[in-house]
Protein backbone atom coordinates (compact mmCIF):
# COMPACT_ATOMS: atom_id res chain seq x y z
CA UNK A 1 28.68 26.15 28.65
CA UNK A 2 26.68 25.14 31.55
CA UNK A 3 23.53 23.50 32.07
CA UNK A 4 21.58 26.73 32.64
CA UNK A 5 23.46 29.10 30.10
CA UNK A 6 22.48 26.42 27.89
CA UNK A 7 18.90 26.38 28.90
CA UNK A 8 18.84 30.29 28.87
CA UNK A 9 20.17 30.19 25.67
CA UNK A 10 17.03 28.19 24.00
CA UNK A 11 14.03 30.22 23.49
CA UNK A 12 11.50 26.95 24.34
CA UNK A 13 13.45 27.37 27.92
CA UNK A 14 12.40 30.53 28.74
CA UNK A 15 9.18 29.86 31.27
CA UNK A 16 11.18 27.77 33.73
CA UNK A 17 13.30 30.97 34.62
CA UNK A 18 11.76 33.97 36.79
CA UNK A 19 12.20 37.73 35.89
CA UNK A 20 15.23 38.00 37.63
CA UNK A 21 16.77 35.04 35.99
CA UNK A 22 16.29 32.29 38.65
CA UNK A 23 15.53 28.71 37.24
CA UNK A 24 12.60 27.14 37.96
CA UNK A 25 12.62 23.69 40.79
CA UNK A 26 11.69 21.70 37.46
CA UNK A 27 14.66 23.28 35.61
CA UNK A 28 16.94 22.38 39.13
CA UNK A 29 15.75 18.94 39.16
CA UNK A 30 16.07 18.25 35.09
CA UNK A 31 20.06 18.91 36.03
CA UNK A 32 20.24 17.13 38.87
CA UNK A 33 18.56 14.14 36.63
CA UNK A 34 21.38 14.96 34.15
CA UNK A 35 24.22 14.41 36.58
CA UNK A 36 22.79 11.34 37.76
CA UNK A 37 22.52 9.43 34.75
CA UNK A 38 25.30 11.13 32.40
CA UNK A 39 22.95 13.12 30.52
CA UNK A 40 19.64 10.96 30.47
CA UNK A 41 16.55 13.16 31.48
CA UNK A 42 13.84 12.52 33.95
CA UNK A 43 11.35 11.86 31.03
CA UNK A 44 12.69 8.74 30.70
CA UNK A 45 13.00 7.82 34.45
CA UNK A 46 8.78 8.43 34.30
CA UNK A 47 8.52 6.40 31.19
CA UNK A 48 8.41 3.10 33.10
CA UNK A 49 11.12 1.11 31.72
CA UNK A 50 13.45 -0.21 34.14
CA UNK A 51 17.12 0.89 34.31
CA UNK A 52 18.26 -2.48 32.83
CA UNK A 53 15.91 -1.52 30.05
CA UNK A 54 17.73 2.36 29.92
CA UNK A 55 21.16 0.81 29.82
CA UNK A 56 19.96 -1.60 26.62
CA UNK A 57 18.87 1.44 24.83
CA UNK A 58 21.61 3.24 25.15
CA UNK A 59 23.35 4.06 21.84
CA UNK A 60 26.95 5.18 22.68
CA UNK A 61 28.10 7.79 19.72
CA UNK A 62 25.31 8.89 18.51
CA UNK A 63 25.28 11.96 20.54
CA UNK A 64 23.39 10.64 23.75
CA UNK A 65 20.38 8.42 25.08
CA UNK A 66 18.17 9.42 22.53
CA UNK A 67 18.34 7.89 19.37
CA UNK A 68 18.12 4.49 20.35
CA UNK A 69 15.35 5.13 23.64
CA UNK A 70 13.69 6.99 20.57
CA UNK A 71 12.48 3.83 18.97
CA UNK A 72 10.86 2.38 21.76
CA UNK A 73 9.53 5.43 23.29
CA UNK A 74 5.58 6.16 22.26
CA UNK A 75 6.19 10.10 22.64
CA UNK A 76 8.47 11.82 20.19
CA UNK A 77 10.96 13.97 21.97
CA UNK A 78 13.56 16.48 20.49
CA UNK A 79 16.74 16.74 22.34
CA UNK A 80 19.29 19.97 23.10
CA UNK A 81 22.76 19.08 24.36
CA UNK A 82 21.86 16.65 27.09
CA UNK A 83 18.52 17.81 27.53
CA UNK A 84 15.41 16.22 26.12
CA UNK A 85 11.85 18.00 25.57
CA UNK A 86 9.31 16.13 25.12
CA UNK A 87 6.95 17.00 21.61
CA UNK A 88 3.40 18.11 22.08
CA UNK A 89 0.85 16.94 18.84
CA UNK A 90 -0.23 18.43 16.14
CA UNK A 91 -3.73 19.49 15.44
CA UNK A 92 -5.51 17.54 11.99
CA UNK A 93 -4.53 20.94 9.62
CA UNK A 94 -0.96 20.86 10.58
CA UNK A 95 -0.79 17.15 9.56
CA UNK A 96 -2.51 17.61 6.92
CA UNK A 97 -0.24 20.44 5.34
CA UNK A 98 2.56 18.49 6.18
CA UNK A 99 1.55 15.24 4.46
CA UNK A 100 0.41 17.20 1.22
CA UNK A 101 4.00 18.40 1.00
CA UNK A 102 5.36 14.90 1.40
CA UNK A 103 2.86 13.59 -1.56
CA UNK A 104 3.92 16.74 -3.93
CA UNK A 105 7.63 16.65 -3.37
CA UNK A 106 7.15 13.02 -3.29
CA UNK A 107 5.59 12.83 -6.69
CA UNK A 108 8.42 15.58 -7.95
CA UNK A 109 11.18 13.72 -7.03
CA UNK A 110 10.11 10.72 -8.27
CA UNK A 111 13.27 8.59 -9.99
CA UNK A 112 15.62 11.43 -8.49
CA UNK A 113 18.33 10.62 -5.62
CA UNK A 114 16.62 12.89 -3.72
CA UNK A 115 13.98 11.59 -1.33
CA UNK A 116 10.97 13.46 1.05
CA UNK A 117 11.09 12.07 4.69
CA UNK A 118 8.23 12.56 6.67
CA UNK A 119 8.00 14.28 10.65
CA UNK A 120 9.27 10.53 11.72
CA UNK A 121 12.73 10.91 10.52
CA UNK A 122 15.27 12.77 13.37
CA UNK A 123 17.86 15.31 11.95
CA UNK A 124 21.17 15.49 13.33
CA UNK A 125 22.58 19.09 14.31
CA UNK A 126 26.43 19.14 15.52
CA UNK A 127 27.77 22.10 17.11
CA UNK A 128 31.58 22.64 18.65
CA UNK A 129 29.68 22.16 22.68
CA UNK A 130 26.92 19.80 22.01
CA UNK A 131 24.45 17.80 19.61
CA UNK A 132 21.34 18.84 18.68
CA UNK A 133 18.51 16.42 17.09
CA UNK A 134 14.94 17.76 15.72
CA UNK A 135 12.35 16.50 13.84
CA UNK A 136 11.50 18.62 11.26
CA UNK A 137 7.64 18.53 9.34
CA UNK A 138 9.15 17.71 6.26
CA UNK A 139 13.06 16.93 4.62
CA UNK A 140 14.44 16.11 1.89
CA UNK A 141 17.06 14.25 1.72
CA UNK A 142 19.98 13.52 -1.43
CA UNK A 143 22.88 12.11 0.39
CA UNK A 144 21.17 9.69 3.33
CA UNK A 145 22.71 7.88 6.09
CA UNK A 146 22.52 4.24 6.31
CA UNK A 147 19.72 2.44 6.47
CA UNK A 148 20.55 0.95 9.95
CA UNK A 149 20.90 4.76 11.17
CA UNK A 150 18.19 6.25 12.99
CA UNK A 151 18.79 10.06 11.87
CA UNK A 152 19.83 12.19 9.08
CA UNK A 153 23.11 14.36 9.02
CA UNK A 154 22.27 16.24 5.45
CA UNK A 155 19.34 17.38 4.77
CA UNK A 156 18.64 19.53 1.79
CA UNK A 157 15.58 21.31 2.54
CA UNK A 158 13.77 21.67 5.94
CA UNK A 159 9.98 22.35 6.01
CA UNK A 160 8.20 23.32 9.33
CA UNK A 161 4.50 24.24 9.34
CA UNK A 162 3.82 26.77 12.11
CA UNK A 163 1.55 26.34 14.98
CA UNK A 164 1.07 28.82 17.59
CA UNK A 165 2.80 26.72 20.12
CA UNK A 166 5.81 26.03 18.11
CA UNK A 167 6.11 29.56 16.11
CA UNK A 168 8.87 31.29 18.61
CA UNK A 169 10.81 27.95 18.17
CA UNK A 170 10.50 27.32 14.41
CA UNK A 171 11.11 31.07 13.72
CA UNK A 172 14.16 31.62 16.00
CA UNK A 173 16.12 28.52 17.62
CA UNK A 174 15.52 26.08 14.96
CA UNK A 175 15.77 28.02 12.05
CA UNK A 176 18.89 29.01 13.49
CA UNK A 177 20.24 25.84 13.99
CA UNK A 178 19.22 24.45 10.61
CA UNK A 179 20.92 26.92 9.05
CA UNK A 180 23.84 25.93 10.65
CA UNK A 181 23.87 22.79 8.41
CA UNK A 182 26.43 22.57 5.79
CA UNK A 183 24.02 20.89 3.28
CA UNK A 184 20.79 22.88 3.56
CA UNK A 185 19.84 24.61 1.08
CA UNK A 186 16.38 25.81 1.89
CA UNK A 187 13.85 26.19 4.70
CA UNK A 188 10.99 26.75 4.22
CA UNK A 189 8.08 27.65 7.05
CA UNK A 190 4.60 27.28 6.43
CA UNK A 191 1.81 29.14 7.57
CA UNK A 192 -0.87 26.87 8.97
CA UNK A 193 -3.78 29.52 8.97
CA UNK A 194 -3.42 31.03 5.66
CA UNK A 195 -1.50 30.36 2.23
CA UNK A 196 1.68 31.47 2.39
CA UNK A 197 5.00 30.37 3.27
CA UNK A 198 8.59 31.71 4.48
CA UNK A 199 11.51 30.69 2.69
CA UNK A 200 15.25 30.66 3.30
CA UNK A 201 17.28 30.03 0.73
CA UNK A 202 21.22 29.66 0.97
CA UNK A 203 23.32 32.01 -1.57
CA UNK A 204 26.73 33.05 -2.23
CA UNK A 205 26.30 35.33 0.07
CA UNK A 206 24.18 33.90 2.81
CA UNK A 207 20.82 32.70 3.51
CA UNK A 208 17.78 35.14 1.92
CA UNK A 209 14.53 35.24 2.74
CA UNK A 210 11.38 35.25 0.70
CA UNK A 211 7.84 34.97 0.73
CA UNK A 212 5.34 33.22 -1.34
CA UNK A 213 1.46 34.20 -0.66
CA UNK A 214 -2.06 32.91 -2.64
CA UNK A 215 -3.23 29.36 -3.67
CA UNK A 216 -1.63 30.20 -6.85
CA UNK A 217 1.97 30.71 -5.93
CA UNK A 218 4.64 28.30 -6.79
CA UNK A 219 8.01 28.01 -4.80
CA UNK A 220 10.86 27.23 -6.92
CA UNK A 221 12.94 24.98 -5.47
CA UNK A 222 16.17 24.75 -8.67
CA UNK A 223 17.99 23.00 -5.60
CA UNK A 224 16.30 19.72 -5.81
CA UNK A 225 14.71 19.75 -9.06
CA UNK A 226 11.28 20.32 -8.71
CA UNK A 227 8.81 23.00 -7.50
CA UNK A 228 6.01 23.06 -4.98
CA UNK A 229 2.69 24.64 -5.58
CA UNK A 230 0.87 26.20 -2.83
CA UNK A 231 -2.78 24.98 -4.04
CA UNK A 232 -0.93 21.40 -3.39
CA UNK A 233 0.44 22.09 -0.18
CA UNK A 234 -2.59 23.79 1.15
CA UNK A 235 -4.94 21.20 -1.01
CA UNK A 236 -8.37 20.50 1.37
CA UNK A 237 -7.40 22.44 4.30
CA UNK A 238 -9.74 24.38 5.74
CA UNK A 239 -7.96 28.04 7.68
CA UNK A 240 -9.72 27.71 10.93
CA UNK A 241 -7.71 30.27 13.49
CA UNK A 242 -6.36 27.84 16.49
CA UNK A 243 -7.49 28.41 19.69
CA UNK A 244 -4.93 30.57 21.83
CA UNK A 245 -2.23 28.72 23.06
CA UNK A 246 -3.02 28.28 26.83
CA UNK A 247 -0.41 29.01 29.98
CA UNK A 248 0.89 25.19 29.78
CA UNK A 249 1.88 25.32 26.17
């Protein structure tokens, strides 16, 4: 697959081509960038580290530049085959739903294998062309990598909490790459403007989707042990609509 069916192929892609298909000069240059450093992106050439600096952060095997340049790098960035896109941040609501559903699952899982990791912790996507790593709200975790590893291959459950800017994304591309992973269970997407979440749970027969509305609700989740209330996840949170999402977003 080339660099631009790639790109054409991810939804978060989509404004750097014109109607007709064209990439944009940003698009043209994030390749060239590509070519020129075996698959390091122009984010980190702006970054201001020095290319001795690049070459010490490189972690060969991990699936690219990333993980390691990751650590020292004060902007979290997701990255798509080669490509890395830089994360915008959250809003106080969306951190705050996410960090009540570390506490509950957290509190749940107590003296069970299974552990909550917070938005810091990278998962690992493999496909057949290329590597994929995201950093999901919220996962849990039952059979971790190593300690000295700075991602997670098998995550159980995925939880994203939607934003207007990230919706598309959450909803399509990564939802359709975390269901790629052999150990997922369930995703689960959470509404950020109203109680209710979206959940995909893996069957015999495939991935099903249902939906859990109200304070009082309570998601079931037989695959780790526990359950998670809604009341909890959505505990102080006040449903302000965001603003609309402007042309830069």
């Amino acid at each position: 697959m080339s660099f631009f069916d790639f790109a054409r192929s991810e939804g978060r892609f989509s404004k750097h081509f014109d109607k007709d298909g064209n990439p944009s000069e940003t698009l043209k240059a994030a390749k060239q960038d590509r070519l020129e450093t075996g698959g390091c992106c122009r984010s980190w050439r702006e970054s201001g580290r020095t290319e001795h600096e690049r070459r010490q952060e490189t972690a060969p095997g991990v699936g690219g530049r990333l993980p390691r340049a990751e650590l020292v790098s004060p902007i979290k960035h997701e990255y798509l085959g080669g490509v890395v896109y830089a994360m915008a941040g959250a809003r106080n609501a969306h951190n705050l739903i996410a960090t009540n559903t570390v506490v509950s699952l957290g509190a749940r899982l107590r003296g069970n294998r299974c552990r909550p990791y917070n938005s810091d912790t990278k998962i690992r996507v493999r496909f057949p062309t290329h590597v994929r790593f995201y950093y999901p709200d919220v996962s849990v975790i039952c059979n971790s990598n190593p300690p000295t590893d700075t991602f997670q291959d098998n995550p159980v459950a995925l939880v994203e909490v939607f934003s207007r800017a990230t919706r598309r994304t959450d909803e399509g591309e990564k939802r359709d790459a975390y269901l790629t992973i052999p150990s997922l269970a369930v995703y689960l997407m959470v509404e950020q403007e109203f109680p209710a979440v979206v959940v995909f749970r893996r069957t015999d027969t495939g991935f099903v989707r249902e939906v859990y509305e109200g304070l009082d609700a309570v998601i079931p989740l037989p695959e780790i042990k526990a359950d998670l209330p809604l009341a909890e996840i959505y505990e102080t949170v006040e449903f302000v609509p965001e603003a609309p999402e402007s042309d830069e977003a």
